[in-house]
N, C-alpha and C. Protein backbone atom coordinates (compact mmCIF):
# COMPACT_ATOMS: atom_id res chain seq x y z
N UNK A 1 117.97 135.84 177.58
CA UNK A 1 118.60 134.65 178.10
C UNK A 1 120.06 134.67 177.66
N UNK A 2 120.89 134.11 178.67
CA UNK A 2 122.59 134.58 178.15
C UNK A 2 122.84 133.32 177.44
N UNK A 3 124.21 133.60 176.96
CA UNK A 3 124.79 132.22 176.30
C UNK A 3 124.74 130.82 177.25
N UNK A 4 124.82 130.92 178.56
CA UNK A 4 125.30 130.04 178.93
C UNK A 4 123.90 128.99 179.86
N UNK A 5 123.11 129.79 179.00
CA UNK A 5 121.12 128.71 179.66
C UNK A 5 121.47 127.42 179.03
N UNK A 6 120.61 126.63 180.08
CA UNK A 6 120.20 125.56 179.78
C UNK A 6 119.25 125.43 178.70
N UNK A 7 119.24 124.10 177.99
CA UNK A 7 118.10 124.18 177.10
C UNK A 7 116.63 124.21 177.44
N UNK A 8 116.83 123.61 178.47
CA UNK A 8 115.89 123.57 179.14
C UNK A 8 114.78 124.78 179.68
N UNK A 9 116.01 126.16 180.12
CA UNK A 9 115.26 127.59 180.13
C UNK A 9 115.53 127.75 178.95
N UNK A 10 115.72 127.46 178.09
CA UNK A 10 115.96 128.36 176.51
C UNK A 10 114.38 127.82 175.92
N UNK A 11 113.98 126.60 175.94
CA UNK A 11 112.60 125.94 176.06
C UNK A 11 111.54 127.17 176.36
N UNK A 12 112.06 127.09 177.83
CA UNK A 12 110.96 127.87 178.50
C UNK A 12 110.71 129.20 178.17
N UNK A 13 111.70 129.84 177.87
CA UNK A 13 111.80 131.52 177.90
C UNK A 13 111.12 131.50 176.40
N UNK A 14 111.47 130.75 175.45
CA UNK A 14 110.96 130.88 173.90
C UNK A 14 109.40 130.33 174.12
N UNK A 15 108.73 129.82 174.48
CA UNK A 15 107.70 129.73 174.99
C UNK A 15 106.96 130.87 175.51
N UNK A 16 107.54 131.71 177.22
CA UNK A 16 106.80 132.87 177.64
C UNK A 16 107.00 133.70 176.24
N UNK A 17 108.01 133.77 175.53
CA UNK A 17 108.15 134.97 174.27
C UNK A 17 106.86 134.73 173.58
N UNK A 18 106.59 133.68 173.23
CA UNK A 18 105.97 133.22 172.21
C UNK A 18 104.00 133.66 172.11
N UNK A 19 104.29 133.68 173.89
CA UNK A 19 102.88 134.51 174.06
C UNK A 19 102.34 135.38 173.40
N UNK A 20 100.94 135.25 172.64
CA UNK A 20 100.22 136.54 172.01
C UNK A 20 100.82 136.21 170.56
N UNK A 21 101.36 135.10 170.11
CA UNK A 21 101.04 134.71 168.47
C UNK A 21 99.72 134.08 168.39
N UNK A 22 99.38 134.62 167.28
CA UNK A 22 98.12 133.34 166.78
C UNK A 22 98.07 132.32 167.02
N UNK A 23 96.76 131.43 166.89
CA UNK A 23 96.76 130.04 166.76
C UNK A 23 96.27 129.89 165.33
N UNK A 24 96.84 129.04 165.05
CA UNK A 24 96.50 128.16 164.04
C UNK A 24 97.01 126.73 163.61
N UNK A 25 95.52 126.28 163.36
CA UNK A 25 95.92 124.52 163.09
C UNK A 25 96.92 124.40 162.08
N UNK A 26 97.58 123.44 162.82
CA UNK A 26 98.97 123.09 161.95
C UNK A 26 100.58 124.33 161.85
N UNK A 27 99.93 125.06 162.61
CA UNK A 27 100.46 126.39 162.24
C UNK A 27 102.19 126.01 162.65
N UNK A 28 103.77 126.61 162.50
CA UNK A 28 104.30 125.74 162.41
C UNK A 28 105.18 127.31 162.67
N UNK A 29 105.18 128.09 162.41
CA UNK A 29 106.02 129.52 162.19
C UNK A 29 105.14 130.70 162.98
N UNK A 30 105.70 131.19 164.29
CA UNK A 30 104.98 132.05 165.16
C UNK A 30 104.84 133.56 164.28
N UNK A 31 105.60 133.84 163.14
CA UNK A 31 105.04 134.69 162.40
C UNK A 31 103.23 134.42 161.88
N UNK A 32 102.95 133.48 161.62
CA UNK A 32 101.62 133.35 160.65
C UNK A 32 100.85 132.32 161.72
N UNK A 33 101.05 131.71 162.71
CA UNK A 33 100.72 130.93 163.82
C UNK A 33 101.04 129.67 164.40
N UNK A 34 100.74 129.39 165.57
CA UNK A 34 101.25 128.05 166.01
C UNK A 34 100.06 127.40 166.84
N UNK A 35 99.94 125.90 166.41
CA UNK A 35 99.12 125.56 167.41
C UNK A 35 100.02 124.56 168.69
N UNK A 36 99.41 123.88 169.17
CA UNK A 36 100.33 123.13 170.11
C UNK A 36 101.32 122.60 169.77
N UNK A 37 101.39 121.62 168.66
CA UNK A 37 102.62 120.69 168.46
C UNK A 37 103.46 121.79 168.03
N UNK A 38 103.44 122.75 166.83
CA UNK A 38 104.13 123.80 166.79
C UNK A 38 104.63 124.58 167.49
N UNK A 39 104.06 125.12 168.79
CA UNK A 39 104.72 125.71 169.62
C UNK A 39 105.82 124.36 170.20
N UNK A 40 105.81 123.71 170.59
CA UNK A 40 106.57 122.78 171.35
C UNK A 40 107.81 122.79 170.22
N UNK A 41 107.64 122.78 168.95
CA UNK A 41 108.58 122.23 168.09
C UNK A 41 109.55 123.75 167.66
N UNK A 42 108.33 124.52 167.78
CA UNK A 42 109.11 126.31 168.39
C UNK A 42 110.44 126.06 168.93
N UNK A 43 109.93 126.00 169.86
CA UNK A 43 110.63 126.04 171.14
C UNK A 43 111.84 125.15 171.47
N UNK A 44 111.65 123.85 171.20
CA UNK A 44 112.45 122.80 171.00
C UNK A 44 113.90 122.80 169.90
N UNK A 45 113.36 123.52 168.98
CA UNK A 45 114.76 124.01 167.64
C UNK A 45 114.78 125.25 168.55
N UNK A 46 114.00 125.92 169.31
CA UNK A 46 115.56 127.51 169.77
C UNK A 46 116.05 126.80 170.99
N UNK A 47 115.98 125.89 171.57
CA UNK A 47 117.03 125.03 172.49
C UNK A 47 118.18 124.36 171.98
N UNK A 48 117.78 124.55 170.58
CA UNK A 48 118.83 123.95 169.64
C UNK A 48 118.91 122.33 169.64
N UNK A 49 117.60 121.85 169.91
CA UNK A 49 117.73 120.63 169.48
C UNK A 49 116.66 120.17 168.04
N UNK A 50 116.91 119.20 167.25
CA UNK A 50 115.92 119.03 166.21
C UNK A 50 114.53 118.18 166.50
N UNK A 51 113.44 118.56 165.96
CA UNK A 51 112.94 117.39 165.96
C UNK A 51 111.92 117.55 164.35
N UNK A 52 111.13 116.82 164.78
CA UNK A 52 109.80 116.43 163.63
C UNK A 52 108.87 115.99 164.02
N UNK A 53 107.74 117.00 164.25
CA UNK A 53 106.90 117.17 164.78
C UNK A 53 105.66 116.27 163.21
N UNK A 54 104.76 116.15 163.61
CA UNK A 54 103.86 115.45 163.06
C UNK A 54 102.81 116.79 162.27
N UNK A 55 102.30 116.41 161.30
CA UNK A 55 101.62 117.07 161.13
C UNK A 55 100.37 116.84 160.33
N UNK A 56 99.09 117.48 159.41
CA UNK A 56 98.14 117.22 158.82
C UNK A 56 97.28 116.17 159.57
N UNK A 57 97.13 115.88 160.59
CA UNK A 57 96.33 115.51 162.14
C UNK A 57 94.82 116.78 162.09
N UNK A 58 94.39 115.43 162.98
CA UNK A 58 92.61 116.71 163.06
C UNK A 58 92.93 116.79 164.64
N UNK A 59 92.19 118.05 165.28
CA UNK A 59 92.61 118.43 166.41
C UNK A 59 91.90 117.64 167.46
N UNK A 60 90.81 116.22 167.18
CA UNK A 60 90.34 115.42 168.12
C UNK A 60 90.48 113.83 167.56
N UNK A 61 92.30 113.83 168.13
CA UNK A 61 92.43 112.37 167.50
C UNK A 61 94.07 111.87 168.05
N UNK A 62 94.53 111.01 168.24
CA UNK A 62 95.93 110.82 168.69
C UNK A 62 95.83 110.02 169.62
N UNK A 63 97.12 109.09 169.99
CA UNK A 63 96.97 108.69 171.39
C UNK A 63 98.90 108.99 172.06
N UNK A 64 98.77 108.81 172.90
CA UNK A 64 99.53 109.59 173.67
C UNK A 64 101.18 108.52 173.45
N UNK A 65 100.99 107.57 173.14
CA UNK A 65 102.04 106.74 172.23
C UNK A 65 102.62 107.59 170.89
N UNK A 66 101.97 108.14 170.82
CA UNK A 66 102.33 108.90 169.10
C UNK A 66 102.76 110.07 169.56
N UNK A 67 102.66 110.95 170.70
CA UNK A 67 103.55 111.82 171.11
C UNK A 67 104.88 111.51 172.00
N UNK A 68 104.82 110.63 172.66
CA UNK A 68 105.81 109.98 173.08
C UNK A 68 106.90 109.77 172.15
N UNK A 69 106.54 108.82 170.81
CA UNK A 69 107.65 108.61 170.09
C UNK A 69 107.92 110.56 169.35
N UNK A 70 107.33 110.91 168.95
CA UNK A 70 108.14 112.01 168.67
C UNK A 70 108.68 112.96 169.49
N UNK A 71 108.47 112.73 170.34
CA UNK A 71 109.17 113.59 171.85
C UNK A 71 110.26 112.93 172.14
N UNK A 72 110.37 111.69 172.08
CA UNK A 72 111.36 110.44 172.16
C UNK A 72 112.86 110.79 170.92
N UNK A 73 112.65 111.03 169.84
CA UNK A 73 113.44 111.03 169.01
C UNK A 73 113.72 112.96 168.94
N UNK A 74 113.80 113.79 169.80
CA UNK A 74 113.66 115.18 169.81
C UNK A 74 114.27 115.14 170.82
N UNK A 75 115.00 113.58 171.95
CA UNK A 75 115.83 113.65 173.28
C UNK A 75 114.77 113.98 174.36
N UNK A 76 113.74 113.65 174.17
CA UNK A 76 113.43 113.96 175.65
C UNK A 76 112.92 112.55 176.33
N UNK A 77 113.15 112.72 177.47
CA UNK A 77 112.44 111.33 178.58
C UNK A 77 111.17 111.10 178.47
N UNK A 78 110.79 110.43 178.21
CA UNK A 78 108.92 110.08 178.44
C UNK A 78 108.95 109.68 180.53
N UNK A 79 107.92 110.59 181.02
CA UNK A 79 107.97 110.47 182.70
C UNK A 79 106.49 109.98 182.76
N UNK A 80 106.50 109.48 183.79
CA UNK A 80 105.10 109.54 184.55
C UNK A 80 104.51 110.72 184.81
N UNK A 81 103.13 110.65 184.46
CA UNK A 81 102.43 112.08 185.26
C UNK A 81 102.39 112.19 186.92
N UNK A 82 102.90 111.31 187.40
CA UNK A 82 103.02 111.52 188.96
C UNK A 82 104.31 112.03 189.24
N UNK A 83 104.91 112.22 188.06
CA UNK A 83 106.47 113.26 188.14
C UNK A 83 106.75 114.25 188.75
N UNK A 84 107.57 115.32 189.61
CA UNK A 84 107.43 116.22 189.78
C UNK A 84 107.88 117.31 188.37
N UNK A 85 106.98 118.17 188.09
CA UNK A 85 106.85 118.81 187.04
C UNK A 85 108.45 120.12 187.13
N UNK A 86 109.01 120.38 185.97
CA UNK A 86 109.93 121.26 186.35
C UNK A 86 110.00 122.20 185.31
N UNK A 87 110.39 123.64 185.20
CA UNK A 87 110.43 124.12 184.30
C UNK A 87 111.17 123.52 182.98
N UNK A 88 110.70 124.03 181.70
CA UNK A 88 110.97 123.45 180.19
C UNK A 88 110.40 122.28 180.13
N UNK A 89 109.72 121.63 181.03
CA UNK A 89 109.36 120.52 180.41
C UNK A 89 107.76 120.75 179.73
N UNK A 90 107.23 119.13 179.01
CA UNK A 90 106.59 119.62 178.28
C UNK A 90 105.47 118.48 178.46
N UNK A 91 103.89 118.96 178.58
CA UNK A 91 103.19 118.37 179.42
C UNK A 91 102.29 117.73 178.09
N UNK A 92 101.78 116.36 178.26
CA UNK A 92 100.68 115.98 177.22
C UNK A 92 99.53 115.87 177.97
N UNK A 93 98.48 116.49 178.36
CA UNK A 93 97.21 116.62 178.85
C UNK A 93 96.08 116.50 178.08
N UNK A 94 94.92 116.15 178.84
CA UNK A 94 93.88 115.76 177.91
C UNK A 94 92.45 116.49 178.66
N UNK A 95 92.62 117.52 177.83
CA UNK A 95 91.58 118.71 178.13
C UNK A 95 89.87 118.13 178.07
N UNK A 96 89.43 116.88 176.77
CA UNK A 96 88.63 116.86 176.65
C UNK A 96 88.46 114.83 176.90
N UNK A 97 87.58 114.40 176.44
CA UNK A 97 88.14 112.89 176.31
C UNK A 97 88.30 111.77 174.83
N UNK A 98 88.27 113.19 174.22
CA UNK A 98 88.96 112.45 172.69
C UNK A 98 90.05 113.53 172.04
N UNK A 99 90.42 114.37 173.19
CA UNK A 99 91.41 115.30 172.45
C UNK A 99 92.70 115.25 173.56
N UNK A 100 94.20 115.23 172.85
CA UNK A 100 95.58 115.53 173.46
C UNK A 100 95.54 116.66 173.65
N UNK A 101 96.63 117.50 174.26
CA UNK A 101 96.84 118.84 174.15
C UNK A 101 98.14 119.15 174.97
N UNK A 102 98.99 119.80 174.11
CA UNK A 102 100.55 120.26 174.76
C UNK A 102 100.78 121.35 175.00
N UNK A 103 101.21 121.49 176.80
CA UNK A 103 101.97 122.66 177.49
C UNK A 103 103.20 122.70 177.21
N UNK A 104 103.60 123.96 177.42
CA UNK A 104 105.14 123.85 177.89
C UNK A 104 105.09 124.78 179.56
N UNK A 105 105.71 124.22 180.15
CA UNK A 105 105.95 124.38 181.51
C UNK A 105 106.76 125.44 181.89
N UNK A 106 106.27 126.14 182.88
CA UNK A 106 107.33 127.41 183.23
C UNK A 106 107.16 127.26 185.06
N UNK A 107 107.98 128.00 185.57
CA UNK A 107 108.15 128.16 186.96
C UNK A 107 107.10 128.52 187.89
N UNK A 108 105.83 129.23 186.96
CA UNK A 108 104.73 130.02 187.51
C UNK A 108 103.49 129.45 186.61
N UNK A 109 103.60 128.45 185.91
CA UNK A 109 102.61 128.14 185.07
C UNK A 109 102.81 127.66 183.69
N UNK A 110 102.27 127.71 182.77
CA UNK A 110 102.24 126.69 181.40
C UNK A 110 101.94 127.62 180.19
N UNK A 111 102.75 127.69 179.16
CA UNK A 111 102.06 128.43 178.09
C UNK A 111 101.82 127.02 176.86
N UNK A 112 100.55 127.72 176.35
CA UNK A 112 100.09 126.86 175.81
C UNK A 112 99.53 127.55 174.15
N UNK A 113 98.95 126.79 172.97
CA UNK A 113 98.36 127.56 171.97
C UNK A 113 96.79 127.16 171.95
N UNK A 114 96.01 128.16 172.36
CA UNK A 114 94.46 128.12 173.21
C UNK A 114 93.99 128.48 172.01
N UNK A 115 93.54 127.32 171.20
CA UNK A 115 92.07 127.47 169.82
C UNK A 115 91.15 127.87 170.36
N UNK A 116 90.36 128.33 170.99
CA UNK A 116 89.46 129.22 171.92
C UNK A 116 89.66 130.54 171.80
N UNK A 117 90.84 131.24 172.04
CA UNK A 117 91.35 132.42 172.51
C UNK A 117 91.34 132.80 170.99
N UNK A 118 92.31 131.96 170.16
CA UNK A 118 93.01 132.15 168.87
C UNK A 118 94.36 132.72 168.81
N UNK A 119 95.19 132.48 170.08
CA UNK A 119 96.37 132.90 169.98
C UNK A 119 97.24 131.83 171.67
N UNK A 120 98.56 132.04 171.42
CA UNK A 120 99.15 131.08 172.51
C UNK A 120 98.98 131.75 173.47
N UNK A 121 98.77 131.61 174.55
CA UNK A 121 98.67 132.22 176.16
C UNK A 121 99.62 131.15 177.36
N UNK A 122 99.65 132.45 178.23
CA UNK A 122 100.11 131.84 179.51
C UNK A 122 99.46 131.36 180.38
N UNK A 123 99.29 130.41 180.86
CA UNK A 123 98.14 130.25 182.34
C UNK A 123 98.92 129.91 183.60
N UNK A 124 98.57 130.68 184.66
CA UNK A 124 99.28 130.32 185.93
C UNK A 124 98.67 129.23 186.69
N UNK A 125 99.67 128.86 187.36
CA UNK A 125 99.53 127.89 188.19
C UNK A 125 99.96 126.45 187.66
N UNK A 126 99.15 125.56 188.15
CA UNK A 126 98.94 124.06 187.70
C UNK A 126 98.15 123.63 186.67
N UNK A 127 98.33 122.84 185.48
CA UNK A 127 97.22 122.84 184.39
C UNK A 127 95.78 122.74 185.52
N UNK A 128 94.77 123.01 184.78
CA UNK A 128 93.41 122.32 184.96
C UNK A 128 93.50 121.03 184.54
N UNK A 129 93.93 120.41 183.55
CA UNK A 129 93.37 119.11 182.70
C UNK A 129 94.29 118.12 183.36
N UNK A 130 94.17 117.29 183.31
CA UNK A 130 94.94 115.77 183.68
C UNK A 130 96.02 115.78 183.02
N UNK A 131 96.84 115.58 183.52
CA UNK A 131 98.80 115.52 182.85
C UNK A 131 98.73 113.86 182.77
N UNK A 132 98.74 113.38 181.70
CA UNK A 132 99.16 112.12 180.71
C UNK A 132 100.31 111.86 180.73
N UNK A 133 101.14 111.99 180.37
CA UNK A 133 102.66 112.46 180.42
C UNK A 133 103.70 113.50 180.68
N UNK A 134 104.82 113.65 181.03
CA UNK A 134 105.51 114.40 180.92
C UNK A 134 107.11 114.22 180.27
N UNK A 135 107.04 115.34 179.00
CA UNK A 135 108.73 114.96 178.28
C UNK A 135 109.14 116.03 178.92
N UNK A 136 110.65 115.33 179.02
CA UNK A 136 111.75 116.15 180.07
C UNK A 136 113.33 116.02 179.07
N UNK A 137 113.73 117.20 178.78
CA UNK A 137 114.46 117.40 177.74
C UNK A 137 115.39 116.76 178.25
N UNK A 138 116.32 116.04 177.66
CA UNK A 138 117.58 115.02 178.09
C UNK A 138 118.68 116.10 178.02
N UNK A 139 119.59 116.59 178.90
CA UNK A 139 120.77 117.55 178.55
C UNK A 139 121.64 116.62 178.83
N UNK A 140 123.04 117.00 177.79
CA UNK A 140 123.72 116.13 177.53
C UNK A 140 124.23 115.47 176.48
């Protein structure tokens, strides 16, 4: 990616990179692993913006207010899920019906950190799960 990306592809591209690290809960550093909020918070400091991501959470618990505000103070828009989805942005979906779960969005699909698999993956297309929200990085 050259000097002159948006944060928005700088989001995205550190994301597809990020493919094929571990997962791990809480995990926070793609050397030793990342799970969702970590990847997002990845990704979010190599766009060069800060945030503070939450952490010591069990992986079936949250409500979607509590990602909002920290997505909120990290510059990004809280959207409707009837949004049109665009690359770098970053999806809160709800895979199960007592669990959150965060994409990050790409042009061809979503990479995500899959506790299943045990490492972050790419998936094409459109999530499967219901999109809850969508944060949309504020440039500017």
């Amino acid at each position: 990616m050259n000097a002159i990306a948006r944060p928005a592809q700088l989001l995205a591209e550190t994301a597809r990179q990020s493919c094929g690290c571990n997962f791990r809960l809480h995990g926070r550093d793609p050397q030793l692993g990342l799970d969702c909020i970590g990847l997002v918070e990845h990704c979010v400091k190599a766009a060069g913006r800060d945030i503070i991501a939450p952490n010591g959470y069990a992986i079936r618990q949250g409500q979607p207010r509590q990602f909002a505000e920290f997505m909120e103070n990290a510059g990004f828009a809280v959207l409707p899920q009837a949004e049109a989805m665009r690359e770098g942005d970053i999806l809160l979906v709800r895979p199960h019906p007592v669990q959150l779960h965060l994409l990050v969005r790409l042009k061809d699909g979503c990479v995500h950190a899959h506790a299943g698999l045990g490492k972050v993956v790419f998936t094409p297309g459109a999530p499967s799960w219901p999109v809850i929200l969508i944060f949309r990085l504020q440039e500017g």
